[in-house]
C-alpha atoms as a PDB file:
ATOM      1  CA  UNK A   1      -0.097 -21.037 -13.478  1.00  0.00           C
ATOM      2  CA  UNK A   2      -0.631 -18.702 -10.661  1.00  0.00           C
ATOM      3  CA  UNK A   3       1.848 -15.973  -9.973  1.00  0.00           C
ATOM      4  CA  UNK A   4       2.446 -14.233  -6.931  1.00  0.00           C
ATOM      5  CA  UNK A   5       4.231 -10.878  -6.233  1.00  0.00           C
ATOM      6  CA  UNK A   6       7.268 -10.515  -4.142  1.00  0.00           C
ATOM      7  CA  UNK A   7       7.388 -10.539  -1.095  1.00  0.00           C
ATOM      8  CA  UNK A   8       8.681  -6.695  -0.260  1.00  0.00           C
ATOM      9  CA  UNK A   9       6.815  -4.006  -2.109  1.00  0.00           C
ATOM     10  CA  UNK A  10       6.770   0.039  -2.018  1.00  0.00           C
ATOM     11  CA  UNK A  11       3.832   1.892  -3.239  1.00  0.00           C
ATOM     12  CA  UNK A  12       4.897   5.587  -4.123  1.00  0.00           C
ATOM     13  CA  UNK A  13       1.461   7.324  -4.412  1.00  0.00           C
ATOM     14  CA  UNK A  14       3.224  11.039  -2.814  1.00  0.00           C
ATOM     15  CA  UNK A  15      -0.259  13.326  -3.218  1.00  0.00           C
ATOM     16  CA  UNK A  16      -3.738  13.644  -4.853  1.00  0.00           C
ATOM     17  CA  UNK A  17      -6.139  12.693  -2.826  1.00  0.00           C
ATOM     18  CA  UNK A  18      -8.039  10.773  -5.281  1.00  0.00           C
ATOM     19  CA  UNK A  19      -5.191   8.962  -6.767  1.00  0.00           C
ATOM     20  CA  UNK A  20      -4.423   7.663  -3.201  1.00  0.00           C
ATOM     21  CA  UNK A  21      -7.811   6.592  -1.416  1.00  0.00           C
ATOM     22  CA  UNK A  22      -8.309   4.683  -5.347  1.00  0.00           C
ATOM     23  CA  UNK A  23      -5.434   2.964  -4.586  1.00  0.00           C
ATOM     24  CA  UNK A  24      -7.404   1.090  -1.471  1.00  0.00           C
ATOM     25  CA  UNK A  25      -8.348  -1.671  -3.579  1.00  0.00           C
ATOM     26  CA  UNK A  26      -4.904  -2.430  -5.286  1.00  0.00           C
ATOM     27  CA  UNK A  27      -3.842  -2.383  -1.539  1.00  0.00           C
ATOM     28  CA  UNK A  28      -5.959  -5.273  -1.113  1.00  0.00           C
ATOM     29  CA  UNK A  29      -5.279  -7.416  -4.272  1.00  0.00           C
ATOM     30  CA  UNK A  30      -1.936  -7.249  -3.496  1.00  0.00           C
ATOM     31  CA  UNK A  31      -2.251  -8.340   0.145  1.00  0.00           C
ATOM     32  CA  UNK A  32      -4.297 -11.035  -1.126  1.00  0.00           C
ATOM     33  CA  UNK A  33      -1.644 -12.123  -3.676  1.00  0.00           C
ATOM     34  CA  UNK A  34       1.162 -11.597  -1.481  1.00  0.00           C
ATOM     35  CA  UNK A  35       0.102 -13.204   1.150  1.00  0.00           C
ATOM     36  CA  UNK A  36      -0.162 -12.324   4.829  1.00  0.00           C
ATOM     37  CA  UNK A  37       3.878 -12.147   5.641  1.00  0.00           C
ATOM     38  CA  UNK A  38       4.726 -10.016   2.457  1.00  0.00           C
ATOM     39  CA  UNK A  39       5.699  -6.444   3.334  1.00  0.00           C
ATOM     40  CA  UNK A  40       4.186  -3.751   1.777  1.00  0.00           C
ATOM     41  CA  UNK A  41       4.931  -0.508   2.222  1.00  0.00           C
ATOM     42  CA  UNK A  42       3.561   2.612   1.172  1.00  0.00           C
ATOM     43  CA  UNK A  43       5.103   6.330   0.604  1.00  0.00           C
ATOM     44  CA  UNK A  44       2.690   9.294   0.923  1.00  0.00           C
ATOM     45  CA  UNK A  45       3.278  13.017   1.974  1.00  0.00           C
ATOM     46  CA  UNK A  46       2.969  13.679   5.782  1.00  0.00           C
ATOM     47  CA  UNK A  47      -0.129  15.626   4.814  1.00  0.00           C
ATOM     48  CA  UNK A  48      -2.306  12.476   3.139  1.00  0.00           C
ATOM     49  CA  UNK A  49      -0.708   9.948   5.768  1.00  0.00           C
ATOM     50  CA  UNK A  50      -4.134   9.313   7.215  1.00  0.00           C
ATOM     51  CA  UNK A  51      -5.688   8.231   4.238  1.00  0.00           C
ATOM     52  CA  UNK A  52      -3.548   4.779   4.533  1.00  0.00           C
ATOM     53  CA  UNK A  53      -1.845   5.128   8.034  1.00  0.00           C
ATOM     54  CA  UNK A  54      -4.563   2.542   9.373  1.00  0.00           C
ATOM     55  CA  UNK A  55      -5.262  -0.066   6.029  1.00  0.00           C
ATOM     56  CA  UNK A  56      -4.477  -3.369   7.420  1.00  0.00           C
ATOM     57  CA  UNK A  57      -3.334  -4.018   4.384  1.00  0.00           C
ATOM     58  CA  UNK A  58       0.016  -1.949   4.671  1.00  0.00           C
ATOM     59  CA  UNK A  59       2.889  -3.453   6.979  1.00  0.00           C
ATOM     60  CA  UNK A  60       4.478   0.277   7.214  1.00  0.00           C
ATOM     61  CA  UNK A  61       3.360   3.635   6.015  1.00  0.00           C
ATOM     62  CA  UNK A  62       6.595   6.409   5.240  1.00  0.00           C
ATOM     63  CA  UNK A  63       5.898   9.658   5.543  1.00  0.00           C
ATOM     64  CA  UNK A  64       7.709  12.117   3.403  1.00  0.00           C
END
């Protein structure tokens, strides 16, 4: 049985820079999972925004 995740998720990944550009590929498992119309947003400090601003796997990044 497959299962999918829902479609609207927030990742809350605020700082460390290492913590955040790892989470690239769990970005991308879920996007594959989800599917292309899933939302999936991502929260990060205004200072490590660029890290994930541009991953087409996102649908919105918040800065905080």
């Amino acid at each position: 049985m497959k299962r999918s995740l829902p479609t609207k998720t927030v990742v809350f990944r605020l700082s460390s820079i290492g913590d955040i550009v790892l989470s690239s590929p769990l970005l991308r498992v879920m996007r594959a999972s989800a599917g292309p119309k899933a939302r999936i947003d991502f929260v990060v400090k205004k200072e490590y925004a660029d890290l994930v601003k541009f991953s087409h796997h996102l649908s919105v990044v918040h800065e905080f």
